[in-house]
N, C-alpha and C. Protein backbone atom coordinates (compact mmCIF):
# COMPACT_ATOMS: atom_id res chain seq x y z
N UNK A 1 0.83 -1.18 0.00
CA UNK A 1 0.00 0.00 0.00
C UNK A 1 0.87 1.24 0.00
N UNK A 2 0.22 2.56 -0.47
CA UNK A 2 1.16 3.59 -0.46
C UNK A 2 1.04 4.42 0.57
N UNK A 3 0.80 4.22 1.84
CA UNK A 3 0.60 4.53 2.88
C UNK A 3 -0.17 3.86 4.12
N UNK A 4 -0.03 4.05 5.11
CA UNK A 4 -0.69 3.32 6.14
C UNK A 4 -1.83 3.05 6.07
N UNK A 5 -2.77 4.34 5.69
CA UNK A 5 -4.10 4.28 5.64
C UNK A 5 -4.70 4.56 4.32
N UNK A 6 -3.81 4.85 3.11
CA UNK A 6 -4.60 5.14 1.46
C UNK A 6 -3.59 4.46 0.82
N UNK A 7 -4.51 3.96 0.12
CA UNK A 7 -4.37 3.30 -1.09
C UNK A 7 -4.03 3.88 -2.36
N UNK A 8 -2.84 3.51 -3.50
CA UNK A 8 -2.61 4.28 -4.41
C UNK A 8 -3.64 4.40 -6.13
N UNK A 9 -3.33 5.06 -6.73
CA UNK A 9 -4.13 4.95 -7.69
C UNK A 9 -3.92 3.71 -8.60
N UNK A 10 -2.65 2.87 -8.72
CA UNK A 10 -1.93 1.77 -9.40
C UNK A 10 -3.06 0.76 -8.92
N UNK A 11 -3.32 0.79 -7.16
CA UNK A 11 -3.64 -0.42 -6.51
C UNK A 11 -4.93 -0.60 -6.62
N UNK A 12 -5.75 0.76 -6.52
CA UNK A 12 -7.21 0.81 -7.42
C UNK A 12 -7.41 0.34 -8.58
N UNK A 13 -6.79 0.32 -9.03
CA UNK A 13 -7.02 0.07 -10.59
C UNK A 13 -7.02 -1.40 -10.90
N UNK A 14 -5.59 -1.65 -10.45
CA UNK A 14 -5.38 -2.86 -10.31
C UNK A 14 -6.71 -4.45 -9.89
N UNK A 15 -7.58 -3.42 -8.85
CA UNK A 15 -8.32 -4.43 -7.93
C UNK A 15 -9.74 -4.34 -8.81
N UNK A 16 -9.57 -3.70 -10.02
CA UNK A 16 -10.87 -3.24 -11.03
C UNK A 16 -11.09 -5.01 -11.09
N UNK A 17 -10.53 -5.62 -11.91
CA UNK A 17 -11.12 -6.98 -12.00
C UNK A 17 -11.87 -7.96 -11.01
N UNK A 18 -11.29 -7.71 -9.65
CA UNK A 18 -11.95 -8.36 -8.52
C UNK A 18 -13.69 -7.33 -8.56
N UNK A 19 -13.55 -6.27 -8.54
CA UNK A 19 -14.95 -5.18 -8.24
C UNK A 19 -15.90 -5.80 -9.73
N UNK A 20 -14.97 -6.41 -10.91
CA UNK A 20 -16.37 -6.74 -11.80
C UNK A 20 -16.90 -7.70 -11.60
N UNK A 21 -16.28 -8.64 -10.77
CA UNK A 21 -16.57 -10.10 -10.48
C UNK A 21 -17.59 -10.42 -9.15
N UNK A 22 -18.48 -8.97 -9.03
CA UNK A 22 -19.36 -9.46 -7.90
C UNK A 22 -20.47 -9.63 -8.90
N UNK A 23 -21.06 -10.86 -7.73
CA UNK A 23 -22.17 -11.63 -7.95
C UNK A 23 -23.45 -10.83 -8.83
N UNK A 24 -23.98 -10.93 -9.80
CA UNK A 24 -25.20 -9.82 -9.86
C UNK A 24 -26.68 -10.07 -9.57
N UNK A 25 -26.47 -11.35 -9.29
CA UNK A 25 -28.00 -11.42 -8.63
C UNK A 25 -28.60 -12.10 -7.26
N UNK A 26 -27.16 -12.58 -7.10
CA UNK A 26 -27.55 -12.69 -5.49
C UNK A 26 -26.31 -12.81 -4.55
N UNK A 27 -25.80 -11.44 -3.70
CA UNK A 27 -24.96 -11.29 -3.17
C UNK A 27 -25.09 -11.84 -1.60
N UNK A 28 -24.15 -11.05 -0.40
CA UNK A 28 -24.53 -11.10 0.55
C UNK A 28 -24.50 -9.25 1.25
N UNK A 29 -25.13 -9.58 2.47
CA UNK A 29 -24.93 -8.30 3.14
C UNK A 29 -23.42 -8.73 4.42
N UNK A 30 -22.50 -8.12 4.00
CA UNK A 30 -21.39 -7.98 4.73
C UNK A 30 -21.54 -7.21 5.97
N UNK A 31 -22.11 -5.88 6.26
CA UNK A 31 -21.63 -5.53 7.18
C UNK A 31 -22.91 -4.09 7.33
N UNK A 32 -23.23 -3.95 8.52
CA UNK A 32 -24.36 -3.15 8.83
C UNK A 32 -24.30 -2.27 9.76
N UNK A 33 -24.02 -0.74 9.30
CA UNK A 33 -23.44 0.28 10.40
C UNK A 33 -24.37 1.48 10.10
N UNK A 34 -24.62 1.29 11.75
CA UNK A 34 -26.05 2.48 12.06
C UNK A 34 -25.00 3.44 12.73
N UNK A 35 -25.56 4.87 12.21
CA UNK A 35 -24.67 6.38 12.34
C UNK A 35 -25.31 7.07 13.12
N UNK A 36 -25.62 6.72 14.72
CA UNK A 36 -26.69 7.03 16.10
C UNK A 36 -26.22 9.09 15.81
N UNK A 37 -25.14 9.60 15.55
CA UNK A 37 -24.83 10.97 15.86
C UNK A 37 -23.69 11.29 14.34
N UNK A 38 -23.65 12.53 14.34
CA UNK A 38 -22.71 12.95 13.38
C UNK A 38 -21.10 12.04 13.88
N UNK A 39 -20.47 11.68 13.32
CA UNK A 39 -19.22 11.12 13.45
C UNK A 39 -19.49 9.68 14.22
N UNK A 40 -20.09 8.99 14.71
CA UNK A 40 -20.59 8.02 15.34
C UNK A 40 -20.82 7.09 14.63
N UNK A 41 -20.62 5.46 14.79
CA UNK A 41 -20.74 4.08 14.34
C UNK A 41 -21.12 3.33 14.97
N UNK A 42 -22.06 2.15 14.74
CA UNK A 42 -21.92 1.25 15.35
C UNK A 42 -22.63 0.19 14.21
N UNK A 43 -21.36 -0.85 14.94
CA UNK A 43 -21.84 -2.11 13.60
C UNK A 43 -22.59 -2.87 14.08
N UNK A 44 -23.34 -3.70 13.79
CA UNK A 44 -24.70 -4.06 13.86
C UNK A 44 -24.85 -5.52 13.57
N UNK A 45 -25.14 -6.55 14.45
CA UNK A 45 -25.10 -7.81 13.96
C UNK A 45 -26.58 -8.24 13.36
N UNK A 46 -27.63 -6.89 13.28
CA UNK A 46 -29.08 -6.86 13.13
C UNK A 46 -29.76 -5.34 12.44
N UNK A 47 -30.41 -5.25 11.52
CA UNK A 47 -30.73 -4.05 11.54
C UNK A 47 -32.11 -4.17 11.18
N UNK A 48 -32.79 -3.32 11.98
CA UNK A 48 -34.73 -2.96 11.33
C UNK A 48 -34.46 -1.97 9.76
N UNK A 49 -35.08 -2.48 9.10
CA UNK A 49 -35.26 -1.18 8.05
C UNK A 49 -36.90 -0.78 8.10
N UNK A 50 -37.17 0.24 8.28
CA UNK A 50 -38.56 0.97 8.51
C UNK A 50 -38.79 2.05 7.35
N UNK A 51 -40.10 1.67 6.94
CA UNK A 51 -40.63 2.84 5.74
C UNK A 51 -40.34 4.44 5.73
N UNK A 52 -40.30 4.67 7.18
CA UNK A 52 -40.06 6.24 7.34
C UNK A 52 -38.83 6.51 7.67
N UNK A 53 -37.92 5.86 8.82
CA UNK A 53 -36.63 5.92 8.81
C UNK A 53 -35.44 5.42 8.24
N UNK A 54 -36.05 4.69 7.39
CA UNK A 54 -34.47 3.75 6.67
C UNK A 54 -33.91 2.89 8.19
N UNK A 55 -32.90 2.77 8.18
CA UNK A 55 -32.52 2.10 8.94
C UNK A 55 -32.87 2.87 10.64
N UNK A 56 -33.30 1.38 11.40
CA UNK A 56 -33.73 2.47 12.15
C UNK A 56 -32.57 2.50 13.47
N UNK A 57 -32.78 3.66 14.16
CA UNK A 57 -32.12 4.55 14.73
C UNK A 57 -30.88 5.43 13.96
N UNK A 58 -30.76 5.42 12.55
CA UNK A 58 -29.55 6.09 11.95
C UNK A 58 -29.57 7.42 12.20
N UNK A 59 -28.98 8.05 12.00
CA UNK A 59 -28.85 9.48 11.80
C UNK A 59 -29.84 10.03 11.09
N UNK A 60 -29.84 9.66 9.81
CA UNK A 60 -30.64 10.06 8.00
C UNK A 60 -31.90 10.81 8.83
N UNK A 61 -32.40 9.70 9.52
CA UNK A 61 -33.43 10.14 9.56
C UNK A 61 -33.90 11.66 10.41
N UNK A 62 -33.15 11.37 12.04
CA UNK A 62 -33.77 12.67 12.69
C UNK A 62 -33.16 14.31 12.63
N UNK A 63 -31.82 13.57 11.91
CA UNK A 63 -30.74 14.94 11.48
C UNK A 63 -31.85 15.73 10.59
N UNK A 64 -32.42 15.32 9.42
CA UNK A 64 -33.34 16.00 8.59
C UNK A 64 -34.47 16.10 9.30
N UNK A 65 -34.65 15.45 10.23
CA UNK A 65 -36.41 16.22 10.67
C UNK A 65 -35.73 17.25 11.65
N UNK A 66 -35.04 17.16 12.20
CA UNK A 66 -34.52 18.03 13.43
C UNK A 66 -33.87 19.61 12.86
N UNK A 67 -33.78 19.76 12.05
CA UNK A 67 -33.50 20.62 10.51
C UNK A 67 -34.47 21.17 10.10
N UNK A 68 -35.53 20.37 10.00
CA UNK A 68 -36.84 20.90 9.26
C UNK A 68 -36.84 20.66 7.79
N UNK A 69 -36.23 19.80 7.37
CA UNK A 69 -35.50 20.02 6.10
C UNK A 69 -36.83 18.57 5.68
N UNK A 70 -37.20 18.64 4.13
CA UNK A 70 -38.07 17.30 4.07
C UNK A 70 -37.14 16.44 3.70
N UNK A 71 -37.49 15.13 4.79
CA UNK A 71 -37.29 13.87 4.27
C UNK A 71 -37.03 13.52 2.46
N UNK A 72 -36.14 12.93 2.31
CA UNK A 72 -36.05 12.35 0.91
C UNK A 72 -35.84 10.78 1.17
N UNK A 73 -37.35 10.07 0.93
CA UNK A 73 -36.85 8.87 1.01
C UNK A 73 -36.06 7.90 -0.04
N UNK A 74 -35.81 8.87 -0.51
CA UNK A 74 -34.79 8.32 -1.93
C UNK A 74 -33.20 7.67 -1.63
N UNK A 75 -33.27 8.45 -0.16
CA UNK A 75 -31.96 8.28 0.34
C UNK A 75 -31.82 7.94 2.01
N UNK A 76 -32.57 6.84 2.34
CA UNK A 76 -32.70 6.29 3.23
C UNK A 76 -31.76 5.74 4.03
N UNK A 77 -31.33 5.17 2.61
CA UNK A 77 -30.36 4.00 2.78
C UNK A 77 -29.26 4.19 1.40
N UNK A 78 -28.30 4.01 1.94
CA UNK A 78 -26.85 3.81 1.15
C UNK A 78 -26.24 2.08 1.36
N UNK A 79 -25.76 2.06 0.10
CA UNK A 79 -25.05 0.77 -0.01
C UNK A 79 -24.24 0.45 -0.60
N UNK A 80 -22.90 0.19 -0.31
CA UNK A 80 -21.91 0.22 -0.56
C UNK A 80 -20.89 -1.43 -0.78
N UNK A 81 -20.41 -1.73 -1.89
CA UNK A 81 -20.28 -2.91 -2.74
C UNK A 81 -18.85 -2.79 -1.94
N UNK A 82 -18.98 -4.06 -0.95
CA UNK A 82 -17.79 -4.87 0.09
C UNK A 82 -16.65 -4.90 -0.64
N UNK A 83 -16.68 -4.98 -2.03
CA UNK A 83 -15.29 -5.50 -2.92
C UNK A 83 -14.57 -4.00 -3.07
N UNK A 84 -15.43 -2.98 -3.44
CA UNK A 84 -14.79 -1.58 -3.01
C UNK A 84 -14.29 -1.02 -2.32
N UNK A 85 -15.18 -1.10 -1.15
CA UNK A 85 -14.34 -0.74 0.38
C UNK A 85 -13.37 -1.41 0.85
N UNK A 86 -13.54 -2.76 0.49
CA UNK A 86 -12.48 -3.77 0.61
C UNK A 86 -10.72 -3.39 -0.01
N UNK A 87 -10.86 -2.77 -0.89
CA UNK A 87 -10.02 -2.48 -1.82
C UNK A 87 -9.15 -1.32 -1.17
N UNK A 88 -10.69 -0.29 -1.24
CA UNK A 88 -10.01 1.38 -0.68
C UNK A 88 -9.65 0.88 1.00
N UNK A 89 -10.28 0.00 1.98
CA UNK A 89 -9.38 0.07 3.30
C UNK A 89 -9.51 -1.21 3.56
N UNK A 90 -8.01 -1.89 3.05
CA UNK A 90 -8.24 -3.05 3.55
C UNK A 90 -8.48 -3.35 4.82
N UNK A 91 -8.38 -2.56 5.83
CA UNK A 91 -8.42 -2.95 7.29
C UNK A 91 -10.23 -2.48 7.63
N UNK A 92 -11.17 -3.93 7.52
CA UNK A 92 -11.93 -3.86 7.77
C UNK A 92 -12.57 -2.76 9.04
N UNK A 93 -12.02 -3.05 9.40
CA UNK A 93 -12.50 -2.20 10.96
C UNK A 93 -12.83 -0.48 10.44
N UNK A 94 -11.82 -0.15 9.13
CA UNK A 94 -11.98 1.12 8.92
C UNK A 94 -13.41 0.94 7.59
N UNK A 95 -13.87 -0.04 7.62
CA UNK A 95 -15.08 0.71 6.43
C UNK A 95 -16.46 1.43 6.78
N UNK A 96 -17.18 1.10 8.35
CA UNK A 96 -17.45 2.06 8.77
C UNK A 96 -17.58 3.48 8.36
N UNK A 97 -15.92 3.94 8.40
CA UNK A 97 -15.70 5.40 8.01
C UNK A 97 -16.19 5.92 7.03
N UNK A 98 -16.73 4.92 5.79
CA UNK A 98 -17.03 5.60 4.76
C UNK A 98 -18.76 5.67 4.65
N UNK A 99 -19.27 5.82 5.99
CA UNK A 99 -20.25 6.59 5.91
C UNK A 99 -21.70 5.82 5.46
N UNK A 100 -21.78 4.49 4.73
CA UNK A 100 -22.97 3.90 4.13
C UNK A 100 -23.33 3.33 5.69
N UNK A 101 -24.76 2.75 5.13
CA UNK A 101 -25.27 1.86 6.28
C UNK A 101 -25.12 0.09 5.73
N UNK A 102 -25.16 0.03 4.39
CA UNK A 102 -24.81 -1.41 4.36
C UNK A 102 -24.07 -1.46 3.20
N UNK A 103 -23.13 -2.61 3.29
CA UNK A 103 -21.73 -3.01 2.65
C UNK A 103 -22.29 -4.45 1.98
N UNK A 104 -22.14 -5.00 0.72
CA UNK A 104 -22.92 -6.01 0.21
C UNK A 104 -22.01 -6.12 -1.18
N UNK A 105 -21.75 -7.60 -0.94
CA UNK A 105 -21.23 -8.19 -2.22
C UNK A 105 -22.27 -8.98 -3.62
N UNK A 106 -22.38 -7.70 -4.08
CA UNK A 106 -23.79 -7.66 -5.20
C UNK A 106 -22.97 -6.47 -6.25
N UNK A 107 -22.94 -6.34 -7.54
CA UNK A 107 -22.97 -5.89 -8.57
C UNK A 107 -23.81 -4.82 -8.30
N UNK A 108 -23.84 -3.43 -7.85
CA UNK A 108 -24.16 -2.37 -7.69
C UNK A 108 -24.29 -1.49 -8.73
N UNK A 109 -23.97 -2.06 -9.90
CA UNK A 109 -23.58 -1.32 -10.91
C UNK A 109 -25.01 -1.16 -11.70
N UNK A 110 -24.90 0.48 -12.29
CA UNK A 110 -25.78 1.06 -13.00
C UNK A 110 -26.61 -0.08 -13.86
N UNK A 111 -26.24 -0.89 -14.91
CA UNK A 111 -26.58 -1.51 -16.05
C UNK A 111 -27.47 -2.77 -15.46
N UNK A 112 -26.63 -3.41 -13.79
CA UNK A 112 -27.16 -4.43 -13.31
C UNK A 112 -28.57 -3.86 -12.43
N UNK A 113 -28.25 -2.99 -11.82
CA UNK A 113 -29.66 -2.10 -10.93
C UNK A 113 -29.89 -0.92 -11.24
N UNK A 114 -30.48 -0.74 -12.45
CA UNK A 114 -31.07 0.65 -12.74
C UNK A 114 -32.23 1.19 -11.51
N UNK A 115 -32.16 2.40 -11.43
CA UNK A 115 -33.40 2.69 -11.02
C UNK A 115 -34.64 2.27 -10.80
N UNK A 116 -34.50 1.92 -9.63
CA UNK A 116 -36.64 1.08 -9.61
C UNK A 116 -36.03 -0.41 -9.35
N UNK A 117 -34.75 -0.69 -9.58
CA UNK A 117 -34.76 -2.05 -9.03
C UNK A 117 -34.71 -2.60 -7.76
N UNK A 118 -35.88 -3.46 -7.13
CA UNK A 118 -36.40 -3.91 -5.99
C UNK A 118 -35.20 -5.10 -5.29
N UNK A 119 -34.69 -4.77 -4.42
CA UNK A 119 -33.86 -6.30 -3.65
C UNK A 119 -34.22 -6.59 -2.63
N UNK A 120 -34.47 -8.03 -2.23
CA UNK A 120 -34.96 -8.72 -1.10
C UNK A 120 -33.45 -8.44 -0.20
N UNK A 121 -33.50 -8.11 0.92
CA UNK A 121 -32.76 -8.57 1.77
C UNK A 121 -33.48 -8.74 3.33
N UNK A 122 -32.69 -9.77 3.89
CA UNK A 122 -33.25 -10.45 4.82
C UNK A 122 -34.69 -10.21 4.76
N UNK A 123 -35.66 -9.91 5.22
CA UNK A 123 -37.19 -9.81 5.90
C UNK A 123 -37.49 -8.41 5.01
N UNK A 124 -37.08 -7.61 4.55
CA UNK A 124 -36.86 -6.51 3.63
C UNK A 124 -36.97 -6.60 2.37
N UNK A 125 -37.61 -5.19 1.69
CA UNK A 125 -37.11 -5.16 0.50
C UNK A 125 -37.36 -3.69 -0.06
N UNK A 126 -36.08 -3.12 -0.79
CA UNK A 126 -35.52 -1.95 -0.96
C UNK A 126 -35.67 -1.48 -2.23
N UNK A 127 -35.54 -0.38 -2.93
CA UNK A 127 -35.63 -0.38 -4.24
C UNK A 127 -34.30 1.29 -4.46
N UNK A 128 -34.05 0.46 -5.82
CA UNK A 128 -32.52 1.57 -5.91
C UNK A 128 -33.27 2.82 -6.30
N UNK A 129 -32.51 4.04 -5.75
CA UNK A 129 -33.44 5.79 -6.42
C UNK A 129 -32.51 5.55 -7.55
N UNK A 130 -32.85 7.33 -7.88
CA UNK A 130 -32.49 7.88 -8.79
C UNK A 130 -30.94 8.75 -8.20
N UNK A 131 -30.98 8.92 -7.34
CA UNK A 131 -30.12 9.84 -6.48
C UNK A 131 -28.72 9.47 -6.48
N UNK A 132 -27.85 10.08 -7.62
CA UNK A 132 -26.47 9.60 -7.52
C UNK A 132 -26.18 9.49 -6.08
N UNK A 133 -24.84 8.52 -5.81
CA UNK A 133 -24.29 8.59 -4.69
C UNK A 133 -22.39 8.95 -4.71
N UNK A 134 -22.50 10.11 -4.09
CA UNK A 134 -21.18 10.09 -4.95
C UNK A 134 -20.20 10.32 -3.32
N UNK A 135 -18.72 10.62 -3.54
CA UNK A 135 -17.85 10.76 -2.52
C UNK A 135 -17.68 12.17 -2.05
N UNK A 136 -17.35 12.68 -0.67
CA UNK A 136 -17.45 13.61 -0.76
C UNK A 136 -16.15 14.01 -0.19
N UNK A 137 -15.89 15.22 0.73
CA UNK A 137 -14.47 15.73 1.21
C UNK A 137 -14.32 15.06 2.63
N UNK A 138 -15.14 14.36 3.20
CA UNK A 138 -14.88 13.47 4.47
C UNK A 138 -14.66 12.20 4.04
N UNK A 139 -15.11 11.70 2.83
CA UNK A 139 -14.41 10.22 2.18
C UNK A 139 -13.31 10.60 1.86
N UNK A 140 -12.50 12.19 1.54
CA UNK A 140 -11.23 12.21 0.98
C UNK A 140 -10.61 12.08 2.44
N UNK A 141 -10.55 12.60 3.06
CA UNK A 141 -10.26 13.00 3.94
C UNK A 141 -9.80 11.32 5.15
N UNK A 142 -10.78 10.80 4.29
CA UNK A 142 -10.49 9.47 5.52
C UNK A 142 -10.20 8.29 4.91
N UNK A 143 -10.12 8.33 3.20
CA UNK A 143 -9.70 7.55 2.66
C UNK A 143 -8.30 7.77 1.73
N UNK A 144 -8.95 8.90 0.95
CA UNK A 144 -7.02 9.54 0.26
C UNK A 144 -7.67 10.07 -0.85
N UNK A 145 -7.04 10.90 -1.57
CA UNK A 145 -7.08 11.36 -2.81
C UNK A 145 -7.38 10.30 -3.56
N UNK A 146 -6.57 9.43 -4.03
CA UNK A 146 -6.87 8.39 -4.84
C UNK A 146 -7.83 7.88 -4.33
N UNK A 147 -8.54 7.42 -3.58
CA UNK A 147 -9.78 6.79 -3.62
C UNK A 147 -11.32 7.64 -3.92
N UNK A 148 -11.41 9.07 -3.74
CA UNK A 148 -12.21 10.09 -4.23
C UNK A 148 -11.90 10.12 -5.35
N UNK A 149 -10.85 9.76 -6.34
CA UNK A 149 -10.87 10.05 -7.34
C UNK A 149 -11.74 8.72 -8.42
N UNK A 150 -10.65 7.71 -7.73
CA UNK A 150 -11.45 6.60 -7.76
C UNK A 150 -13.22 6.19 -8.12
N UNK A 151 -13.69 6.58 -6.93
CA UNK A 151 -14.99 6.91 -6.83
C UNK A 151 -15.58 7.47 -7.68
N UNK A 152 -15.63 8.76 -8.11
CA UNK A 152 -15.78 9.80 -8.62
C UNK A 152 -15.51 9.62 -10.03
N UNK A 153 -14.52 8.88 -10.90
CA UNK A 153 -14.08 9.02 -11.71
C UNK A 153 -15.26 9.12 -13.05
N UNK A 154 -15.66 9.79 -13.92
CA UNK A 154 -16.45 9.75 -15.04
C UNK A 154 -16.54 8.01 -15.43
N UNK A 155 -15.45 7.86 -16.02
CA UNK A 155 -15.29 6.96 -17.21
C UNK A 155 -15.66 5.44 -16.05
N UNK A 156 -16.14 5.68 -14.89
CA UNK A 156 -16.26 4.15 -13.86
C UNK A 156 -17.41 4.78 -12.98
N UNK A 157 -18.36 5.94 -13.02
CA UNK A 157 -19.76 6.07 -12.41
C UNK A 157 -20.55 4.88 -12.60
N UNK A 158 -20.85 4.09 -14.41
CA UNK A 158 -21.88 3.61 -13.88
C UNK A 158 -21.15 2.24 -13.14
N UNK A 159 -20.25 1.71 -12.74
CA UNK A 159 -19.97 0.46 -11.48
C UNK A 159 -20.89 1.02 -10.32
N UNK A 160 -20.54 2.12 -10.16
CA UNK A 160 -21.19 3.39 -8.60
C UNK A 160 -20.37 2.80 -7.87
N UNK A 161 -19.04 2.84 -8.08
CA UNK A 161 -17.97 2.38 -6.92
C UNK A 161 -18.33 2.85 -5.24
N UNK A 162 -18.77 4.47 -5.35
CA UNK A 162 -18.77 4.83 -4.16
C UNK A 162 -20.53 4.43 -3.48
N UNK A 163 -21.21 3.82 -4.27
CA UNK A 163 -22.21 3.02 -3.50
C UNK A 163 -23.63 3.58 -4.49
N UNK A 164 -24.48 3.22 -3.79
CA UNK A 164 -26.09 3.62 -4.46
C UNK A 164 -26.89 4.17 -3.29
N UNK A 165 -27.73 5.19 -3.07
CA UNK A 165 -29.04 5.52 -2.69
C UNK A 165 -30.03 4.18 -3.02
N UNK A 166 -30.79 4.46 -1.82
CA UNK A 166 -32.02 3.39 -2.03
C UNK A 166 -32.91 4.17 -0.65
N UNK A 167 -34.15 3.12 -1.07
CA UNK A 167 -35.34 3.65 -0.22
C UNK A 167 -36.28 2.08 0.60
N UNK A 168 -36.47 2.00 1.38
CA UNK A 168 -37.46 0.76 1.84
C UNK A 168 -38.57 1.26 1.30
N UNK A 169 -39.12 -0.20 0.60
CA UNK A 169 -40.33 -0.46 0.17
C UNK A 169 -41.63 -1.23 0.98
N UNK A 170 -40.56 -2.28 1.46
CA UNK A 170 -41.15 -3.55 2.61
C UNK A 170 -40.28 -3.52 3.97
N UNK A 171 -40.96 -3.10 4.98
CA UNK A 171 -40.19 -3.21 6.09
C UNK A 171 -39.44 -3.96 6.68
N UNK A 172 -38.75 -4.42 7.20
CA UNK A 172 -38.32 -5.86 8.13
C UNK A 172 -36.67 -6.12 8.42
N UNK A 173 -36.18 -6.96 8.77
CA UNK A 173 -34.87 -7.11 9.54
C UNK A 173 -34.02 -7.92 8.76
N UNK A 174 -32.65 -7.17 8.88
CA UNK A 174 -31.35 -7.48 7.96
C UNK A 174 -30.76 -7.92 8.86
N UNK A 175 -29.37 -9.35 8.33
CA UNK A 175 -28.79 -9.30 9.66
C UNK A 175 -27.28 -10.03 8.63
N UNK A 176 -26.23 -9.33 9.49
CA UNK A 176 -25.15 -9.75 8.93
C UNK A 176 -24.97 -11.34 8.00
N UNK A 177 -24.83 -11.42 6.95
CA UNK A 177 -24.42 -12.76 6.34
C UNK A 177 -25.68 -13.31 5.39
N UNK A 178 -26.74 -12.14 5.54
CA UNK A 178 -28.18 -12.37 4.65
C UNK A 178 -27.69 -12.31 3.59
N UNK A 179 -28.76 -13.00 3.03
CA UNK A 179 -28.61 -12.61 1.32
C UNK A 179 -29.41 -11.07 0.81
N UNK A 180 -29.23 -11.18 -0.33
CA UNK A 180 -29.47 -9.67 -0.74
C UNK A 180 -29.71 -10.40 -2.35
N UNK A 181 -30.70 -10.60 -2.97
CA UNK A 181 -31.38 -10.80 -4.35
C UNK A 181 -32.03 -9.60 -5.01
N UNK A 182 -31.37 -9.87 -6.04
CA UNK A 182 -32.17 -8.50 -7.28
C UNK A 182 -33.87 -9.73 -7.18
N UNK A 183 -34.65 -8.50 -7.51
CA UNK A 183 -35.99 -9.31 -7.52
C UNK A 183 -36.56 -9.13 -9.15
């Protein structure tokens, strides 16, 4: 690696072949982190997903009512493809940092889940928005230049390296090691 904690642009690139080789129609859910406060984590061996809050107790939800700001349930929920994060920090413990609520080895990519596409996971089921999901200056910041760029890059949006927006459709409970099916 080209540093303790970022990854270089060579080593991104490099790991492109492992990121095309996820599953596209029936992955798993790796890893489930509810964001109780601004800067705050906690990983989750269980999660409720609820029609009005997305995941429940996250942030998403009362930061915007507490704001006054309207709800967009377009963006409930973020999800972020395990083989990516995997890549940008190999040291599990740090993927957390990058801010999604679930990490899932599934083909995230534009062409495989357009818009409107519905996935069962555990007791749940979600449907992808419209709402790019892109990286911002606290993913640079905690991952590296090269991996915002990464992310971000034009010519590799539709993979959606840096994850997808989604919304609950069907309420119910996710739990580490579920499956996750395009429907």
């Amino acid at each position: 690696m080209s540093s303790d904690l970022h990854v270089s642009d060579a080593e991104l690139e490099a790991g492109l072949p492992e990121i095309r080789r996820a599953p596209e129609d029936e992955g798993v859910v790796e890893l489930i982190v509810r964001r109780p406060a601004e800067g705050e984590r906690e990983v989750l061996d269980e999660g409720v997903l609820d029609l009005e809050q997305g995941l429940v107790g996250d942030r998403w939800w009362s930061s915007a009512r507490s704001r006054g700001e309207p709800v967009n349930t377009g963006t409930q929920l973020t999800l972020m493809n395990a083989r990516v994060i995997g890549l940008i920090a190999p040291d599990r413990e740090r993927w957390p940092l990058a801010g999604d609520q679930l990490y899932v080895d599934l083909d995230l990519g534009l062409e495989n889940l357009p818009p409107g596409t519905r996935l069962s996971l555990g007791s749940a089921i979600i449907e992808v928005a419209d709402e790019p999901h892109t990286g911002c200056a606290k993913f640079s910041a905690r991952f590296g230049s090269a991996a915002i760029r990464f992310v971000n890059a034009r010519d590799g949006r539709h993979l959606r390296p840096r994850g997808m927006n989604c919304r609950v459709v069907v309420p119910g409970t996710v739990r580490t090691g579920d499956a996750i099916r395009k429907l």
